[in-house]
N, C-alpha and C. Protein backbone atom coordinates (compact mmCIF):
# COMPACT_ATOMS: atom_id res chain seq x y z
N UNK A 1 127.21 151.82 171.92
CA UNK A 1 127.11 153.15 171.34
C UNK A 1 125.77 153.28 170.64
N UNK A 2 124.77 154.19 171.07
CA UNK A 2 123.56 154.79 170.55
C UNK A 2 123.49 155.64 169.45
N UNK A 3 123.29 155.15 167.51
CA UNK A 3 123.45 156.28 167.18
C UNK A 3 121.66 156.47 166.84
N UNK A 4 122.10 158.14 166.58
CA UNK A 4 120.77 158.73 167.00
C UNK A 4 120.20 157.99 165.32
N UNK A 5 118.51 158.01 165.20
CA UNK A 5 117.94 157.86 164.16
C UNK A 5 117.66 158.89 163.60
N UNK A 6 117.49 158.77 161.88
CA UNK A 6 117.56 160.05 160.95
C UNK A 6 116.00 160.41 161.06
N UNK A 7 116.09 161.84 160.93
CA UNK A 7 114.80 162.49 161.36
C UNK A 7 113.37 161.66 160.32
N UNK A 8 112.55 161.79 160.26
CA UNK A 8 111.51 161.51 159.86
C UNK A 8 111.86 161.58 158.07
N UNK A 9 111.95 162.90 157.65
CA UNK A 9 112.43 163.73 156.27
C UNK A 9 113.38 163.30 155.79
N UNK A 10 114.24 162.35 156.55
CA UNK A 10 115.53 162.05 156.29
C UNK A 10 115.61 161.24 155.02
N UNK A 11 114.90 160.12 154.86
CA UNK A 11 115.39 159.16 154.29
C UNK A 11 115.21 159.58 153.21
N UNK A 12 114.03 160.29 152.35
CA UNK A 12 113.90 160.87 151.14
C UNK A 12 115.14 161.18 150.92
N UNK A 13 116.02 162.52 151.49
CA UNK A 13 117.05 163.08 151.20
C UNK A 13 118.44 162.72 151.11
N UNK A 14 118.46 161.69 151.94
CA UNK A 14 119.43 160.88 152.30
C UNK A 14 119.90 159.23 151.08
N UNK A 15 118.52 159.27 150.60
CA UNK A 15 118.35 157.75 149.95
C UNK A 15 119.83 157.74 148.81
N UNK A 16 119.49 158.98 147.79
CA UNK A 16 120.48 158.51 146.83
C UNK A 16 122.10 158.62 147.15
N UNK A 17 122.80 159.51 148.14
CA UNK A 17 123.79 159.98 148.67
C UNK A 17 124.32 158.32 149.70
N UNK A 18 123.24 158.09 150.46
CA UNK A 18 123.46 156.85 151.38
C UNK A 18 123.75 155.40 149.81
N UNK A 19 122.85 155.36 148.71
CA UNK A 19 123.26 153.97 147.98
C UNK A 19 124.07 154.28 147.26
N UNK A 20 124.43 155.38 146.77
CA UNK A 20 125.95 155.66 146.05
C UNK A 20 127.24 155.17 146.92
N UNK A 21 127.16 155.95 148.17
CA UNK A 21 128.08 155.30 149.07
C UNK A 21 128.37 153.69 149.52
N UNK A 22 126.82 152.94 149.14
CA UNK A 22 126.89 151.73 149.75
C UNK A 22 128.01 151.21 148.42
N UNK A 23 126.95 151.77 147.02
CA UNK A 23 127.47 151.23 146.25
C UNK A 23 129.15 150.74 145.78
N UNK A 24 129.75 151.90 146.50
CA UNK A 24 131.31 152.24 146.23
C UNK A 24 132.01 151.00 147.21
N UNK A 25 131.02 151.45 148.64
CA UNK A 25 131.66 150.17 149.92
C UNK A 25 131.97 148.25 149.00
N UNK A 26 130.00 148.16 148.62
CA UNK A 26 130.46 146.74 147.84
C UNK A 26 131.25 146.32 146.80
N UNK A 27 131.51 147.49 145.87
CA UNK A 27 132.87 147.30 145.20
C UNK A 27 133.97 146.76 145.68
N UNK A 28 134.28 148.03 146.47
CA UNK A 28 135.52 147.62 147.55
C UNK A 28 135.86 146.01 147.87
N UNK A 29 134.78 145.72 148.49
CA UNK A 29 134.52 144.94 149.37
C UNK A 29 133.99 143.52 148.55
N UNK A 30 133.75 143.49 147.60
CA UNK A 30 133.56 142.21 146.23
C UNK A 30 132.13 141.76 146.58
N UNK A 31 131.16 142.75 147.02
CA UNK A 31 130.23 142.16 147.92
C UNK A 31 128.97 141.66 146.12
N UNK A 32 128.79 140.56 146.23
CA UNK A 32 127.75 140.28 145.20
C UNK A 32 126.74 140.48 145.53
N UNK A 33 125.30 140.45 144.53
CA UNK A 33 124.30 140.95 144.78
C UNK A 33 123.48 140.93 145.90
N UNK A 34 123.35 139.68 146.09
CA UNK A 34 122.59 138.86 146.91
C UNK A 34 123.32 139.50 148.42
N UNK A 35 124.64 139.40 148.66
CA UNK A 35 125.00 139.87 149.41
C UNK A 35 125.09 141.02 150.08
N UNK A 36 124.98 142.19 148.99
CA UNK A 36 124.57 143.36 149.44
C UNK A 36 123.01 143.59 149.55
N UNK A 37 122.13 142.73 149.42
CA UNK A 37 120.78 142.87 149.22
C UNK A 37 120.48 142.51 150.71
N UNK A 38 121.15 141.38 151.38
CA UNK A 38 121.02 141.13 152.85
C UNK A 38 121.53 141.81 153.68
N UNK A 39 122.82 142.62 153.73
CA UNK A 39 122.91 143.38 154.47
C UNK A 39 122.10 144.93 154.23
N UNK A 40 121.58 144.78 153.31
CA UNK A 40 120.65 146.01 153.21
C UNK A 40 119.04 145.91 154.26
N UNK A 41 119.25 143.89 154.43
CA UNK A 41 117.93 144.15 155.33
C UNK A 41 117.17 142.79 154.16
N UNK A 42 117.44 142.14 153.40
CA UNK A 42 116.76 141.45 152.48
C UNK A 42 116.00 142.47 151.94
N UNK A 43 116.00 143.53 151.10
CA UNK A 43 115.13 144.22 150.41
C UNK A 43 115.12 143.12 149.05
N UNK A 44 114.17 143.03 148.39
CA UNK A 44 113.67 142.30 146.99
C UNK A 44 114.53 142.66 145.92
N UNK A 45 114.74 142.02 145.23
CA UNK A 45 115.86 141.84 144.48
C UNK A 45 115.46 142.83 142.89
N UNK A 46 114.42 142.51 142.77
CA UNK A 46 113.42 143.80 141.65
C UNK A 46 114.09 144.91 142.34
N UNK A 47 113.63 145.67 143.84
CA UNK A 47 113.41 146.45 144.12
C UNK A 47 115.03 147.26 144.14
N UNK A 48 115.56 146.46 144.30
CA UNK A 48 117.44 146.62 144.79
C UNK A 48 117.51 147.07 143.31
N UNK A 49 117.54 146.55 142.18
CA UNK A 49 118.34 146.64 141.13
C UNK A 49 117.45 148.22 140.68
N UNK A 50 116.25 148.26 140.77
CA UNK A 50 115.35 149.71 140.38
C UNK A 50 116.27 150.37 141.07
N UNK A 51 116.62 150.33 141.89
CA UNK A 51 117.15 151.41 142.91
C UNK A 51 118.70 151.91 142.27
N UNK A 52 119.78 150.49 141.84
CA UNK A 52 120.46 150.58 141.09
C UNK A 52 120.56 151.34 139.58
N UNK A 53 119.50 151.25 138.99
CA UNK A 53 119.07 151.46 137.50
C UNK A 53 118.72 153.09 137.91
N UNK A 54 117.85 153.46 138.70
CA UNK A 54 117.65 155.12 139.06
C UNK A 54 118.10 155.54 140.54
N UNK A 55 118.86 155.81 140.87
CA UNK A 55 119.22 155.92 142.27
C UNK A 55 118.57 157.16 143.00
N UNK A 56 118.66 158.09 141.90
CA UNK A 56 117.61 159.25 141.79
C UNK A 56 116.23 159.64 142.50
N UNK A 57 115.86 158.07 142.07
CA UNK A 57 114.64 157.68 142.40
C UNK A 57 114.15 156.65 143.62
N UNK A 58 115.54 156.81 144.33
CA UNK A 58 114.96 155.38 145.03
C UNK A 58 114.83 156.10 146.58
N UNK A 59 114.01 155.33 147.57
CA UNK A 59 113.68 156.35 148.17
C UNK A 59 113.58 154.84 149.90
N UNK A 60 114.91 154.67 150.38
CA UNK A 60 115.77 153.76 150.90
C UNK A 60 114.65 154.49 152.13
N UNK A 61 113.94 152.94 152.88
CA UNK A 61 113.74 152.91 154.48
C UNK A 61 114.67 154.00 155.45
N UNK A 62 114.28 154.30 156.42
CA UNK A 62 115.03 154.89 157.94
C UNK A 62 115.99 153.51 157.99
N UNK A 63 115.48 152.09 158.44
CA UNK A 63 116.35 151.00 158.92
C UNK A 63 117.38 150.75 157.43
N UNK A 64 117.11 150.75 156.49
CA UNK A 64 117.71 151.26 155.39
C UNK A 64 119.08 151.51 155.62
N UNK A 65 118.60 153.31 155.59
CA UNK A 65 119.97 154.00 155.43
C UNK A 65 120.91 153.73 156.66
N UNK A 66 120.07 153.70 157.93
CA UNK A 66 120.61 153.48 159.22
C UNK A 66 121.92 152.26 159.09
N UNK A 67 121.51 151.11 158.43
CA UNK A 67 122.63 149.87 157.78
C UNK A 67 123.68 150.20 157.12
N UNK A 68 123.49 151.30 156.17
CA UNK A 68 124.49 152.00 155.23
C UNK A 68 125.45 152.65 156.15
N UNK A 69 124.53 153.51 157.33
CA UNK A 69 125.55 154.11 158.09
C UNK A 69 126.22 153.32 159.02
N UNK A 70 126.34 152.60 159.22
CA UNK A 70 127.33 151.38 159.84
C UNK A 70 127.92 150.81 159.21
N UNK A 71 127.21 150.59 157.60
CA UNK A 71 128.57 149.97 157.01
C UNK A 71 129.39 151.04 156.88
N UNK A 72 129.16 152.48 156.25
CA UNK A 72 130.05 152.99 156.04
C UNK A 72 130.72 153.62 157.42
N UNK A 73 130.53 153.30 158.37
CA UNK A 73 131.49 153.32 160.02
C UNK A 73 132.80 152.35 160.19
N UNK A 74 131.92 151.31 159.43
CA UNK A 74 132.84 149.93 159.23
C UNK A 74 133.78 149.86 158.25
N UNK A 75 133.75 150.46 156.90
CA UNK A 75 134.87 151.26 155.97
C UNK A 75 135.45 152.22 156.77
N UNK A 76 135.51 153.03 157.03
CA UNK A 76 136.15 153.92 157.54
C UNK A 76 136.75 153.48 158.41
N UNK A 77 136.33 152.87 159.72
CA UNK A 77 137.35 152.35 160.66
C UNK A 77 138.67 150.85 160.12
N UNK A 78 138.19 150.17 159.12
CA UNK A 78 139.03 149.58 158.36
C UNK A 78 140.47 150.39 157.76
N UNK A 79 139.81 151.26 157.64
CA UNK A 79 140.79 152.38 156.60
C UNK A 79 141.70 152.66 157.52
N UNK A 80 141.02 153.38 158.81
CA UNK A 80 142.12 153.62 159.49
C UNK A 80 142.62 152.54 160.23
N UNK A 81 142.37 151.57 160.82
CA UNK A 81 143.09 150.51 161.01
C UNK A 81 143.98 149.51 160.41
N UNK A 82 144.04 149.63 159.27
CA UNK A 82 144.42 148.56 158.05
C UNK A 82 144.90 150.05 157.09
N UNK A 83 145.44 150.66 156.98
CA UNK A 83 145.77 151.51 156.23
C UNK A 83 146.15 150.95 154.87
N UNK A 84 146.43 149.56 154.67
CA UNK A 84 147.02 149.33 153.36
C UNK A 84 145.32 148.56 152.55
N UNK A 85 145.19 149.07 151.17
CA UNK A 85 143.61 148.68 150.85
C UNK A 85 143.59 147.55 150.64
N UNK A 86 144.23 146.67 150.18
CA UNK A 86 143.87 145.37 150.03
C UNK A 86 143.89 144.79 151.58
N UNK A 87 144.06 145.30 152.18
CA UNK A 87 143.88 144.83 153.77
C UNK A 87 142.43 145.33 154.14
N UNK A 88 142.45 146.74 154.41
CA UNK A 88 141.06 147.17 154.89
C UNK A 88 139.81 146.31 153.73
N UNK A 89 140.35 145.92 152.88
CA UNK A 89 139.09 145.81 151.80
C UNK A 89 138.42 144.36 151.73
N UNK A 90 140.30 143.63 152.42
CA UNK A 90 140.34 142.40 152.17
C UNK A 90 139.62 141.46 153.51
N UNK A 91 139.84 142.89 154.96
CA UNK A 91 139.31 142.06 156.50
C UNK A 91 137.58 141.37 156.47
N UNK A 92 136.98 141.90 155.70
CA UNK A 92 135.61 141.74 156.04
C UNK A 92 135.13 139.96 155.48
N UNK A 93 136.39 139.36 154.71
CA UNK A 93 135.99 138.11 154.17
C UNK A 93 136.59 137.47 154.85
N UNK A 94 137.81 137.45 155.34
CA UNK A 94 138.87 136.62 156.30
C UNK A 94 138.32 136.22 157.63
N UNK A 95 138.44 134.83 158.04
CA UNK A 95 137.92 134.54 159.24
C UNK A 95 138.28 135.15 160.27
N UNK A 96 137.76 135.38 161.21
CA UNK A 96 138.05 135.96 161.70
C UNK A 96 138.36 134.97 163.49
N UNK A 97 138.90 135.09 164.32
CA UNK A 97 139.16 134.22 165.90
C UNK A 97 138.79 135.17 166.94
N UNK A 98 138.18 136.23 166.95
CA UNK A 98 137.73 136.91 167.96
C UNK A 98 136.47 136.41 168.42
N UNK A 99 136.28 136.35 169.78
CA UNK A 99 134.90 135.51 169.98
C UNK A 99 133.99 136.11 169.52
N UNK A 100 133.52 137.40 169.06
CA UNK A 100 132.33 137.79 168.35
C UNK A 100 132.05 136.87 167.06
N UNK A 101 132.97 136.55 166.53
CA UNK A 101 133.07 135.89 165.43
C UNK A 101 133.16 134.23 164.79
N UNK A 102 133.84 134.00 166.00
CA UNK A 102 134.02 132.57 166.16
C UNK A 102 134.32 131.86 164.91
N UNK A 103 135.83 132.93 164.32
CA UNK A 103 136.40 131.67 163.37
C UNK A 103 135.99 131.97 162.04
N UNK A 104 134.55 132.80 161.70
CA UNK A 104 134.05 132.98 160.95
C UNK A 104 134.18 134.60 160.62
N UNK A 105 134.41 134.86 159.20
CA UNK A 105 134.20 136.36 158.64
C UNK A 105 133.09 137.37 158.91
N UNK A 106 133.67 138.57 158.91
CA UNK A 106 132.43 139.81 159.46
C UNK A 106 131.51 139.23 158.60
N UNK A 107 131.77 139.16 157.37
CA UNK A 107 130.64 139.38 156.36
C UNK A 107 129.79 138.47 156.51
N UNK A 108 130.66 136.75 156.67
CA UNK A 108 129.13 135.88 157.27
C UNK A 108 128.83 136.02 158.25
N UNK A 109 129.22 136.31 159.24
CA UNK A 109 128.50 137.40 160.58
C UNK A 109 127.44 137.64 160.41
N UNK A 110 127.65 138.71 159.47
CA UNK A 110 126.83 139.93 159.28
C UNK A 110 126.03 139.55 157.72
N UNK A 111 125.68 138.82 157.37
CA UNK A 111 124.78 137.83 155.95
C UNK A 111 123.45 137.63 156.66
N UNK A 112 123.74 137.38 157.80
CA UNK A 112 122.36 136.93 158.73
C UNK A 112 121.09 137.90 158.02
N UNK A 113 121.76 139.33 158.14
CA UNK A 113 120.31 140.46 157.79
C UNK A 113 120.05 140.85 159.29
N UNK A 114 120.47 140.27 160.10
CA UNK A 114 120.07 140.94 161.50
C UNK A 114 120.67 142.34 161.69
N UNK A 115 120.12 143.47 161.83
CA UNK A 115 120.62 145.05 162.63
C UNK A 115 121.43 144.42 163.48
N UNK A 116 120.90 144.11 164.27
CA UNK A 116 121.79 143.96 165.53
C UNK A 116 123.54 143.51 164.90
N UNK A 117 123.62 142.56 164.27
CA UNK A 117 125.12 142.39 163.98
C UNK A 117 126.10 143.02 162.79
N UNK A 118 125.10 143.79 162.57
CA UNK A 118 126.34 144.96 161.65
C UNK A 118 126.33 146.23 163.32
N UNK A 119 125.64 146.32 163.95
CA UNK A 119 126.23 147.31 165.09
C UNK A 119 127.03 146.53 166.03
N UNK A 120 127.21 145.22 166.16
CA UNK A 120 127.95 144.68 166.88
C UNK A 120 129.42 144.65 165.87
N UNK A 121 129.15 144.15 164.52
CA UNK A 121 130.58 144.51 164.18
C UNK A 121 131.24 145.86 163.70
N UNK A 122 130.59 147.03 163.80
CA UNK A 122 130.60 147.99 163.84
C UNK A 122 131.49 148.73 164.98
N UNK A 123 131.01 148.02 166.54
CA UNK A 123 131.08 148.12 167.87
C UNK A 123 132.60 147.65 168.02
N UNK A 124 132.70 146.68 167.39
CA UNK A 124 134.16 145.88 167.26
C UNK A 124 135.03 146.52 166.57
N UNK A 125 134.78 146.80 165.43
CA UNK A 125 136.09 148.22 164.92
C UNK A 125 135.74 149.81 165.78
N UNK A 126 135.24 149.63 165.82
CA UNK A 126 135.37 151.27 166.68
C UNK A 126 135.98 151.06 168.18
N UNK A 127 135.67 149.98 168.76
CA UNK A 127 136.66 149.68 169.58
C UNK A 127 137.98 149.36 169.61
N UNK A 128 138.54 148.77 168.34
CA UNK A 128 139.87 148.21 168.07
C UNK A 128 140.33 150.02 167.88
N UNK A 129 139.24 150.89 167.28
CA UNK A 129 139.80 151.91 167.01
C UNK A 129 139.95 152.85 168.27
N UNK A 130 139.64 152.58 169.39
CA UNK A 130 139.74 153.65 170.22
C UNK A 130 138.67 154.27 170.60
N UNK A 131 137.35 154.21 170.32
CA UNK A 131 136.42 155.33 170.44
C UNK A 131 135.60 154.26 171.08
């Protein structure tokens, strides 16, 4: 599945709306700093917490927000698959036996920082989901 990239203008507008949302996902999700800092792409750890401290102000990459929008594809399809929250909230740490995974959790999967494997596990709930 191809999703389209945010226009040029985007990311300005998009920045504080996209890390509020991330922000709510790593709650959920018990994700610690470091951890949400890699699936953001390894952004600098100064730069992550400024962004935290003024969100207002922070002004998140295209490949950026593009990560946010897969994670938050990847909440949502949890939700509806796992309807109960300590389930949807709880799948992303649990090992997982599907060969994408091999035994191992989305989240260390997806720790790497590679794009490519938050759209592959992305690819994997939207398929369990039907679409």
């Amino acid at each position: 599945m191809r999703v389209p990239r945010p226009a040029a203008a985007a990311p300005s507008r998009l920045s504080e709306p996209a890390l509020d949302a991330f922000v709510r996902i790593a709650s959920h999700w018990g994700l610690s700093a470091s951890e949400q800092r890699a699936l953001l792409g390894a952004i600098p750890e100064s730069t992550y917490f400024k962004y935290l401290k003024e969100p207002g102000r922070a002004h998140l990459s295209a490949d950026t927000i593009e990560r946010i929008s897969h994670l938050i594809g990847m909440f949502k399809a949890l939700n509806v698959l796992l309807p109960r929250v300590e389930s949807a909230d709880g799948w992303i740490r649990r090992p997982n036996n599907a060969p994408l995974f091999k035994g191992r959790s989305a989240l260390d999967y997806m720790l790497g920082g590679r794009f490519e494997d938050l759209i592959a596990v992305r690819h994997y709930l939207d398929t369990a989901r039907g679409w």
